[in-house]
C-alpha atoms as a PDB file:
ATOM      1  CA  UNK A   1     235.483 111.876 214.808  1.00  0.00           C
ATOM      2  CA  UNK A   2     235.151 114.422 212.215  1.00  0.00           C
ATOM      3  CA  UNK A   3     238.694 115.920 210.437  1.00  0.00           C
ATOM      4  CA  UNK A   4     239.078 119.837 212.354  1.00  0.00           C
ATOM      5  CA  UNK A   5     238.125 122.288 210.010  1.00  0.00           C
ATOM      6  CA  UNK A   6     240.848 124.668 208.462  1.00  0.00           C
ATOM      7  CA  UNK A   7     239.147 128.473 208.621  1.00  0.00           C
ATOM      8  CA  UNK A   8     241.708 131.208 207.630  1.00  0.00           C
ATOM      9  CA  UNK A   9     241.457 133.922 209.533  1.00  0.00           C
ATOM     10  CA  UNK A  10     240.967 137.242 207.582  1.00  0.00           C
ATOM     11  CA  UNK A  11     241.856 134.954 204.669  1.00  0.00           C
ATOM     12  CA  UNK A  12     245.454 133.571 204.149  1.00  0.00           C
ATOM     13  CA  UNK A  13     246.693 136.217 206.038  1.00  0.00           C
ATOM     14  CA  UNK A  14     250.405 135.684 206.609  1.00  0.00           C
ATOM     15  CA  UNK A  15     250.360 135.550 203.085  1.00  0.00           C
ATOM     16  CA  UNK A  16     248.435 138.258 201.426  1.00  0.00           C
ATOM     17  CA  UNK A  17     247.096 141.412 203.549  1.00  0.00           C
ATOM     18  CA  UNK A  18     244.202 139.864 205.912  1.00  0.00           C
ATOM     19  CA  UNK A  19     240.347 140.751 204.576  1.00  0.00           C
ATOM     20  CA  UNK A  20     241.248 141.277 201.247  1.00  0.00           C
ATOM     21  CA  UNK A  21     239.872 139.250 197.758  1.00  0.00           C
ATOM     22  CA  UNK A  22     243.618 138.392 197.694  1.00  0.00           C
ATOM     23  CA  UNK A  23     244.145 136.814 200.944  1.00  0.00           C
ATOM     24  CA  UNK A  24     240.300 135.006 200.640  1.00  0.00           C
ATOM     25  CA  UNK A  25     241.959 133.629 197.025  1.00  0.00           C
ATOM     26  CA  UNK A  26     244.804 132.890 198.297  1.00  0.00           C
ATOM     27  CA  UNK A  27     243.400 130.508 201.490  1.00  0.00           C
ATOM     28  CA  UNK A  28     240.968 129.181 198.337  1.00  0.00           C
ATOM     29  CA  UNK A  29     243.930 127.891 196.871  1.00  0.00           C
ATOM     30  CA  UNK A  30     245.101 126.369 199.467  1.00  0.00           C
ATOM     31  CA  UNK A  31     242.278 124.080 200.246  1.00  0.00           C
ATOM     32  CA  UNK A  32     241.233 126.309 203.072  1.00  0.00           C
ATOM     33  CA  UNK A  33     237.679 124.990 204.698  1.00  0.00           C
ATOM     34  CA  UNK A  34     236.440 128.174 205.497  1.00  0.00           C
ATOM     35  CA  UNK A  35     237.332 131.685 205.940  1.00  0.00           C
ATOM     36  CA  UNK A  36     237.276 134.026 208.790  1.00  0.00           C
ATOM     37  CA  UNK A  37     236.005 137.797 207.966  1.00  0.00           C
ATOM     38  CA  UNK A  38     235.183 140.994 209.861  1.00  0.00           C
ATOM     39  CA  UNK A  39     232.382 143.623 208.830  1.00  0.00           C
ATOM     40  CA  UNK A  40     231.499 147.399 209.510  1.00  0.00           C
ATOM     41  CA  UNK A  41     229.064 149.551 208.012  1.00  0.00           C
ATOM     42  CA  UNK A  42     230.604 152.602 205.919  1.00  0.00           C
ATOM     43  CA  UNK A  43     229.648 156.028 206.654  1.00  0.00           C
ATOM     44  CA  UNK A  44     226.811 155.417 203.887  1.00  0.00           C
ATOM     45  CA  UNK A  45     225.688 151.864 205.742  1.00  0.00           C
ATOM     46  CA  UNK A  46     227.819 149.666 203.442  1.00  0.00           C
ATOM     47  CA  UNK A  47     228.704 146.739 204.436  1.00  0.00           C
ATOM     48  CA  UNK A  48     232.944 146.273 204.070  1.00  0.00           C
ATOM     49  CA  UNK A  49     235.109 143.989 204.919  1.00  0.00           C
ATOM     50  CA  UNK A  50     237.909 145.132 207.548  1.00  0.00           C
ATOM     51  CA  UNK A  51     238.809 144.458 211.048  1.00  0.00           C
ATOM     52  CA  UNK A  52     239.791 147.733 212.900  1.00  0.00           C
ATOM     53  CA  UNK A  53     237.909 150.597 213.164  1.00  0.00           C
ATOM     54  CA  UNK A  54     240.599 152.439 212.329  1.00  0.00           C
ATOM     55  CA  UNK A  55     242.362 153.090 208.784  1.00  0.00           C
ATOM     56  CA  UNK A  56     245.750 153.300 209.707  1.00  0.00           C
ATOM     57  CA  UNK A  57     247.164 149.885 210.311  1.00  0.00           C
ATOM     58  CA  UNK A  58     245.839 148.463 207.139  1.00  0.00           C
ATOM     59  CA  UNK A  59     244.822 150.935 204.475  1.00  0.00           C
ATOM     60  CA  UNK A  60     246.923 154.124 203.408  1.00  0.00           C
ATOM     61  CA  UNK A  61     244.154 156.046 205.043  1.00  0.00           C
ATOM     62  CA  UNK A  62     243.396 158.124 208.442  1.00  0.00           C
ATOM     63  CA  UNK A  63     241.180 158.105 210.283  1.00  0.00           C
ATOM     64  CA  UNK A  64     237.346 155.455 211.428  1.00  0.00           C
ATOM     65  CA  UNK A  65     235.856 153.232 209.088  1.00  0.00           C
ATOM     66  CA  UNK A  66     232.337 154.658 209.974  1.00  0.00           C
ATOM     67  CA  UNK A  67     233.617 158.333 208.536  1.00  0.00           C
ATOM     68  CA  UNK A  68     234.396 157.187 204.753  1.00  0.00           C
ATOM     69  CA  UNK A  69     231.705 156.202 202.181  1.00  0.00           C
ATOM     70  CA  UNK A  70     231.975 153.307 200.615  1.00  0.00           C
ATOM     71  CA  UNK A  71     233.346 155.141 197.684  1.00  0.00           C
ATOM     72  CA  UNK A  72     235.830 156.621 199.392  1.00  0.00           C
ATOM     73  CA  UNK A  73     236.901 153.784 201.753  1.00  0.00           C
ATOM     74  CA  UNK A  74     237.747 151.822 197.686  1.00  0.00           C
ATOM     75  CA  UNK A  75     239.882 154.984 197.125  1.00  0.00           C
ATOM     76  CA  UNK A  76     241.910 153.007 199.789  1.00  0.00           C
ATOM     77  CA  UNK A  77     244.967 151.177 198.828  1.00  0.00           C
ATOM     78  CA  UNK A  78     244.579 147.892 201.511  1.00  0.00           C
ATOM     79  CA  UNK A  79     247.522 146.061 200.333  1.00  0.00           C
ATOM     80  CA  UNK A  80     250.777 148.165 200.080  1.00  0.00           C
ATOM     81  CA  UNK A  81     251.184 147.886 203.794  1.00  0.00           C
ATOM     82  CA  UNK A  82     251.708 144.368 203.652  1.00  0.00           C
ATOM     83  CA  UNK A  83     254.019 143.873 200.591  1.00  0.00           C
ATOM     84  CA  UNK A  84     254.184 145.651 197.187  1.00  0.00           C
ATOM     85  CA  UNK A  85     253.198 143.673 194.765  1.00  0.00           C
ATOM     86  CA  UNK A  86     249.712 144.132 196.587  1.00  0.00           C
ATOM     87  CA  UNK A  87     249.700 147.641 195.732  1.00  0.00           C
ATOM     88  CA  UNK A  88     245.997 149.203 195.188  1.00  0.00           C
ATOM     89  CA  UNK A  89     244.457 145.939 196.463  1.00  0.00           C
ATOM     90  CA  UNK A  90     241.118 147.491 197.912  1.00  0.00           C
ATOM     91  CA  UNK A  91     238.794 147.156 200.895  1.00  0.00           C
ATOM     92  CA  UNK A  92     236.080 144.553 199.461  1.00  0.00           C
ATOM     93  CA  UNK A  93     232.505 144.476 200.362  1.00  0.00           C
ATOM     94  CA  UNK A  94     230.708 141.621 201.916  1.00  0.00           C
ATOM     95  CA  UNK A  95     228.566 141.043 199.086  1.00  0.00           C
ATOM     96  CA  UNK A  96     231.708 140.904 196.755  1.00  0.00           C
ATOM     97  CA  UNK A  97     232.832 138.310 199.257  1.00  0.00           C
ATOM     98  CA  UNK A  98     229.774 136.309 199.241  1.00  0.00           C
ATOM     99  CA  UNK A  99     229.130 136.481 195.333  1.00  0.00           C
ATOM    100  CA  UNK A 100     233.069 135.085 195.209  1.00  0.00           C
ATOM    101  CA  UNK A 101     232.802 132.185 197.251  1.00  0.00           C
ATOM    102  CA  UNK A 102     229.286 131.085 197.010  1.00  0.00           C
ATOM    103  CA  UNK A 103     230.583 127.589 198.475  1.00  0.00           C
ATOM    104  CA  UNK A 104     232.384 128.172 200.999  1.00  0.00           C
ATOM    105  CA  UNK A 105     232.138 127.511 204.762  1.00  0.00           C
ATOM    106  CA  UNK A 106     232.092 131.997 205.809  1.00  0.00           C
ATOM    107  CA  UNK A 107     232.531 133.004 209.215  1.00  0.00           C
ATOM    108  CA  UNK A 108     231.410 136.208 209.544  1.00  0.00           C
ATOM    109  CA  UNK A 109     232.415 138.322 212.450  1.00  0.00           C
ATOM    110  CA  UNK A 110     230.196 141.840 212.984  1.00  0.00           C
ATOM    111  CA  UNK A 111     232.229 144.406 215.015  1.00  0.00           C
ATOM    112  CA  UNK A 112     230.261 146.080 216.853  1.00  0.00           C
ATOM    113  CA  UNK A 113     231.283 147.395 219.966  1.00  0.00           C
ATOM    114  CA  UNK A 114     234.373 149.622 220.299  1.00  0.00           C
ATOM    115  CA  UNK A 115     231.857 151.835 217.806  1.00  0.00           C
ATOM    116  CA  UNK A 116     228.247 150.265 217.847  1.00  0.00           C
ATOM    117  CA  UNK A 117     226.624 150.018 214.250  1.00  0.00           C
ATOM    118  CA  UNK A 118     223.051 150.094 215.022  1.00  0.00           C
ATOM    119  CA  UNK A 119     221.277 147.802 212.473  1.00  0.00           C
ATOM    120  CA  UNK A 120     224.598 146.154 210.950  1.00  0.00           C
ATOM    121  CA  UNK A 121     223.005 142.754 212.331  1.00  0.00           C
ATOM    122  CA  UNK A 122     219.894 142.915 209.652  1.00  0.00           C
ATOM    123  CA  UNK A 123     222.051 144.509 207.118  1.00  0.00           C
ATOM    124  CA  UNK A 124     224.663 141.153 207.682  1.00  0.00           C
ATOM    125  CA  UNK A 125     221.246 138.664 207.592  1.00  0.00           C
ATOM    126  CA  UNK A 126     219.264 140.360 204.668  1.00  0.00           C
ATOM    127  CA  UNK A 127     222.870 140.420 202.741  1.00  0.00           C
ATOM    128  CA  UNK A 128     223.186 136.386 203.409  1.00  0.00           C
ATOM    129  CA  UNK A 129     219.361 135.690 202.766  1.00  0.00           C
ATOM    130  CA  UNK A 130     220.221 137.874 199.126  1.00  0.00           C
ATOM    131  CA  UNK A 131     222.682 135.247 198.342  1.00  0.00           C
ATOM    132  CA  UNK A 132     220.733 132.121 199.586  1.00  0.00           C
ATOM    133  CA  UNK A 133     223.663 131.334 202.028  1.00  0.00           C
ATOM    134  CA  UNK A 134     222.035 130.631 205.179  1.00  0.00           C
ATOM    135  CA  UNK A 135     223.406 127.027 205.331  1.00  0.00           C
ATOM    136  CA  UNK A 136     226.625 128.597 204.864  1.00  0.00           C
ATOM    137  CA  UNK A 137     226.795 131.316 206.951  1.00  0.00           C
ATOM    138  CA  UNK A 138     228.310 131.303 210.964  1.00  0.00           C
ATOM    139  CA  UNK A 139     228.267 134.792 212.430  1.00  0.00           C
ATOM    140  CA  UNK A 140     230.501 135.637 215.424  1.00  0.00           C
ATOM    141  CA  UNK A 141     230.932 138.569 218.037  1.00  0.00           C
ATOM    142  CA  UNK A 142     232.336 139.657 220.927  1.00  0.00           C
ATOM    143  CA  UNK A 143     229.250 141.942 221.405  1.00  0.00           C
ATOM    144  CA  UNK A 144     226.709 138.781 222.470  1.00  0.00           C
ATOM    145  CA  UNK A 145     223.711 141.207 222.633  1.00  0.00           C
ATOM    146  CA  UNK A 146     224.558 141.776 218.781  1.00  0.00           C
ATOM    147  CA  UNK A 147     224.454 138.341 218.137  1.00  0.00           C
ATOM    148  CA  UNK A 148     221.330 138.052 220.533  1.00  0.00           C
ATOM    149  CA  UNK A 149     219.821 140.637 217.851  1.00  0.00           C
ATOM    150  CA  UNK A 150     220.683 138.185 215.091  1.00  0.00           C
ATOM    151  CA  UNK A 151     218.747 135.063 216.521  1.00  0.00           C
ATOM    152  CA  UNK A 152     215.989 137.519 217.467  1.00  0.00           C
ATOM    153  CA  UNK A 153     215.605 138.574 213.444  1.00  0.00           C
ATOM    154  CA  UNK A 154     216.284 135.117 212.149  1.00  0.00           C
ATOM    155  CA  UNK A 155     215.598 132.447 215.206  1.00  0.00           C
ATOM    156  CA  UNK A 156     217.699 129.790 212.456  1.00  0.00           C
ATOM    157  CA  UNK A 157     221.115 131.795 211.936  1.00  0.00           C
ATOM    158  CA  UNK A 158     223.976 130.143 213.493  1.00  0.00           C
ATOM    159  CA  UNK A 159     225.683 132.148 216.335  1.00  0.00           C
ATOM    160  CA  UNK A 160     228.841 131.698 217.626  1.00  0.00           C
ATOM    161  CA  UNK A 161     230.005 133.783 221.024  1.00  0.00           C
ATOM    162  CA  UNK A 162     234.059 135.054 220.693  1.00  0.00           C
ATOM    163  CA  UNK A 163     235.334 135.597 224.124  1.00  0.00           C
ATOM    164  CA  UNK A 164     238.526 135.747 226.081  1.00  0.00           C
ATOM    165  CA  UNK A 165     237.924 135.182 229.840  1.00  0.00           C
ATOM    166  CA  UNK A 166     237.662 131.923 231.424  1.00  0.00           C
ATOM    167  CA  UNK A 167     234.008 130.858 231.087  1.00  0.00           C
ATOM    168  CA  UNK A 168     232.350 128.523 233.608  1.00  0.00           C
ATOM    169  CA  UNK A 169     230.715 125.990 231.233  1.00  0.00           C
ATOM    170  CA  UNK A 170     230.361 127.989 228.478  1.00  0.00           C
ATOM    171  CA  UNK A 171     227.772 125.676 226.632  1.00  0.00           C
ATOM    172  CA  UNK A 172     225.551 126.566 229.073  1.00  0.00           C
ATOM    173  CA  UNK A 173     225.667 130.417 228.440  1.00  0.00           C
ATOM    174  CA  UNK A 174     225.903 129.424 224.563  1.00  0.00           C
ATOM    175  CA  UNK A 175     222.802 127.724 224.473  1.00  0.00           C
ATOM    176  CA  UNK A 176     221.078 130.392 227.030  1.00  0.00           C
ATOM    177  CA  UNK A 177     221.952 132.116 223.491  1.00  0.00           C
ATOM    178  CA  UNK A 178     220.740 129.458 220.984  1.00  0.00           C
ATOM    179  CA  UNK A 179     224.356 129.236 220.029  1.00  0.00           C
ATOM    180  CA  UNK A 180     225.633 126.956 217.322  1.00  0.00           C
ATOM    181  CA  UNK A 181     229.474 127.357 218.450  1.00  0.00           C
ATOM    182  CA  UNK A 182     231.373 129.180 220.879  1.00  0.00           C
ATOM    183  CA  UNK A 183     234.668 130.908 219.723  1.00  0.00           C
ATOM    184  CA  UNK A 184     237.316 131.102 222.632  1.00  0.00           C
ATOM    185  CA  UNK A 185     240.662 132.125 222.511  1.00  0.00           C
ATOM    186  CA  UNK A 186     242.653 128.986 222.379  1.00  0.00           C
ATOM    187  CA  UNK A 187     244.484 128.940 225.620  1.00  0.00           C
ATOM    188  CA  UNK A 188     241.121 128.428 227.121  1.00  0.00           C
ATOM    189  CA  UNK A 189     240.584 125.572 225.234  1.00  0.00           C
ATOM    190  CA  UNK A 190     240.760 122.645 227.784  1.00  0.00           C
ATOM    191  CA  UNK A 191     239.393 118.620 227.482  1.00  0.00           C
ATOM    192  CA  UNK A 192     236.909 119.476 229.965  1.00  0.00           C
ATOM    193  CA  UNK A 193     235.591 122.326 227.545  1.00  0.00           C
ATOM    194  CA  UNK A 194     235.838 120.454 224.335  1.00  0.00           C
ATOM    195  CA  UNK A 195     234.150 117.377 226.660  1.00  0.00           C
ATOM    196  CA  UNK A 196     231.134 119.549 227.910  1.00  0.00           C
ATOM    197  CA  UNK A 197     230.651 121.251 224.066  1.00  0.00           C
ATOM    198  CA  UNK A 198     230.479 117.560 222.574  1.00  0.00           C
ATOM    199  CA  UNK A 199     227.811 116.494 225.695  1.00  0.00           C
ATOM    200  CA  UNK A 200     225.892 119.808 225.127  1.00  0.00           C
ATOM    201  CA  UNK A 201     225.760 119.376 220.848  1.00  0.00           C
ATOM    202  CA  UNK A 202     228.450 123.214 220.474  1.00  0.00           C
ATOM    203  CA  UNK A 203     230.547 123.001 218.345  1.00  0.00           C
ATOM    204  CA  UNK A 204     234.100 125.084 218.882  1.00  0.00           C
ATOM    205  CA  UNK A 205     235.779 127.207 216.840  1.00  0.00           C
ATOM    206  CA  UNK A 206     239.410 127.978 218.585  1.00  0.00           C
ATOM    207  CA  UNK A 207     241.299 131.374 217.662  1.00  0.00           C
ATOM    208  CA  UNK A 208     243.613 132.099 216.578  1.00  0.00           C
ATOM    209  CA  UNK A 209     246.513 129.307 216.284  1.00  0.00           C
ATOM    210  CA  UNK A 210     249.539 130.002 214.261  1.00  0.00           C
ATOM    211  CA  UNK A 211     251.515 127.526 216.361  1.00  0.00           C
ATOM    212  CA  UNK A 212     251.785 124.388 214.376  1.00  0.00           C
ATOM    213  CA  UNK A 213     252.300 122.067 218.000  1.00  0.00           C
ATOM    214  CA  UNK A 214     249.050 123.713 219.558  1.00  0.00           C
ATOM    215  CA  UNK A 215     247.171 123.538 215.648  1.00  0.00           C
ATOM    216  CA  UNK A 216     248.024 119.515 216.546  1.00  0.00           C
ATOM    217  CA  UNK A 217     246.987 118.977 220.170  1.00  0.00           C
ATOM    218  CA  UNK A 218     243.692 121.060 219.218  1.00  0.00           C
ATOM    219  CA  UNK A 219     242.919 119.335 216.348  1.00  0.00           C
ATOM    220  CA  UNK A 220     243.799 115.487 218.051  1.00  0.00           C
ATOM    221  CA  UNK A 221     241.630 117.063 220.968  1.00  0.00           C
ATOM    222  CA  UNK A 222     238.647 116.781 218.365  1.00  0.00           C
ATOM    223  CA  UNK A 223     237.547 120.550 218.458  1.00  0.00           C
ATOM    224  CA  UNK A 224     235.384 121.572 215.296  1.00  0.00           C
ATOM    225  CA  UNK A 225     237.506 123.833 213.692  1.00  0.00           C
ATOM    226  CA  UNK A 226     240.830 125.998 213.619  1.00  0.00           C
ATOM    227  CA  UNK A 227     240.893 129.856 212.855  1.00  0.00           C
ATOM    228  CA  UNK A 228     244.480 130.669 211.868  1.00  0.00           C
ATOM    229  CA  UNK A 229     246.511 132.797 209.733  1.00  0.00           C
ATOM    230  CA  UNK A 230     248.613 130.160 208.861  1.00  0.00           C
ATOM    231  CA  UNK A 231     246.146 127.722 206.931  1.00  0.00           C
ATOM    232  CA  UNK A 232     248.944 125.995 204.823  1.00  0.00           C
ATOM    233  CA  UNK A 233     250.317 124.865 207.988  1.00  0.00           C
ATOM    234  CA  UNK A 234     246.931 123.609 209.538  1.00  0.00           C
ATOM    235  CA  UNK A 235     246.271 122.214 206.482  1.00  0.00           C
ATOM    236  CA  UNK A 236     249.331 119.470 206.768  1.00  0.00           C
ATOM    237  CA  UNK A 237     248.218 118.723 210.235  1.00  0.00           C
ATOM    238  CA  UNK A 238     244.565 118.187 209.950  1.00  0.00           C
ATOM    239  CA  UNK A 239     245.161 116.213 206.751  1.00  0.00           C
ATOM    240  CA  UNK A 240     248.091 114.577 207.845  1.00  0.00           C
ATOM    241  CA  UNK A 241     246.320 113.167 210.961  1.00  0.00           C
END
């Protein structure tokens, strides 16, 4: 059985404000596997790296993404919130991301649903194909036509569905999808999911798990990987196992 793989989530993000270069860093240094991002398109069709739609929880700004340029949205002082000596730490772009960690295992997450980015899914591929990262590349959603729209521009892209609910075998909906993965919330993580993944070739990617006694039971349960904001933690489990 293959070690769980450690994906911070929004980098090392009880450590350094989530989606920025300094929390990515940060989970690098760790020995993070992978990391976990979000992306929206700026009001100029920018790809940035941020998780709400709104400005206010984690910039110094007011206000929806999609209403800034990308200028303005690096005006933006992403770090302050979260502790000082982050002060003037800035929204990053995916391609910054990308062109930083050319190695690394990315999970890319498109938001697209509370406000619907029409052609953020090509933008997301053409950005990856730029970098020659296909083989490193898993993209995520809660929006499954979005990531229906992925495997329609690039049949090879790995998909990975994020849901909630309690799915009735979910492999079989995944690979209705062509997905690589499915992405539940990790109470809904049960041996007769984790079971029916491994029969049906899905791989699962459990969010998100700060809790170092579930990080444990998941991770001796065999499931592919752990998203978490706590990677140091995770990282003493799956290594210590």
């Amino acid at each position: 059985m293959s070690r769980t793989l450690n994906i911070a989530h929004r980098g090392a993000s009880s450590l350094a404000p989530e989606n920025t270069m300094a929390a990515f860093k940060k989970a690098v240094d760790l020995g993070a596997d992978g990391l976990e991002l979000d992306v929206q398109f700026s009001k100029d069709g920018r790809l940035v790296v941020i998780h709400d739609e709104q400005l206010d929880r984690t910039t110094d700004g007011q206000g929806l993404v999609k209403d800034y340029t990308l200028a303005e949205l690096r005006e933006l002082d992403a770090g302050t919130w979260f502790s000082r000596k982050f002060t003037g730490e800035p929204i990053p772009t995916l391609e910054e991301v990308l062109a930083e960690f050319p190695g690394l295992h990315i999970n890319i997450e498109i938001k697209s649903g509370v406000i619907f980015y029409p052609g953020i899914e090509k933008a997301v591929l053409d950005t990856v194909q730029r970098y020659k990262l296909e083989e490193n590349i898993l993209i995520s959603s809660f929006n499954h036509y979005s990531l229906a729209e992925c495997k329609k521009i690039n049949p090879d892209v790995r998909i990975g569905i994020l849901y909630m609910a309690g799915l009735y075998k979910p492999w079989d909906y995944a690979k209705k999808l062509g997905c690589y993965s499915i992405h539940p919330l990790f109470y809904g993580v049960q041996p007769e999911i984790i079971m029916g993944c491994e029969q049906n070739g899905l791989a699962i990617y459990a969010w998100t798990v700060d809790d170092p006694k579930f990080m444990t039971a998941l991770a001796k349960g065999g499931i592919t990987a752990i998203i978490t904001n706590r990677c140091q933690d995770l990282k003493d489990i799956v290594e210590g196992d």
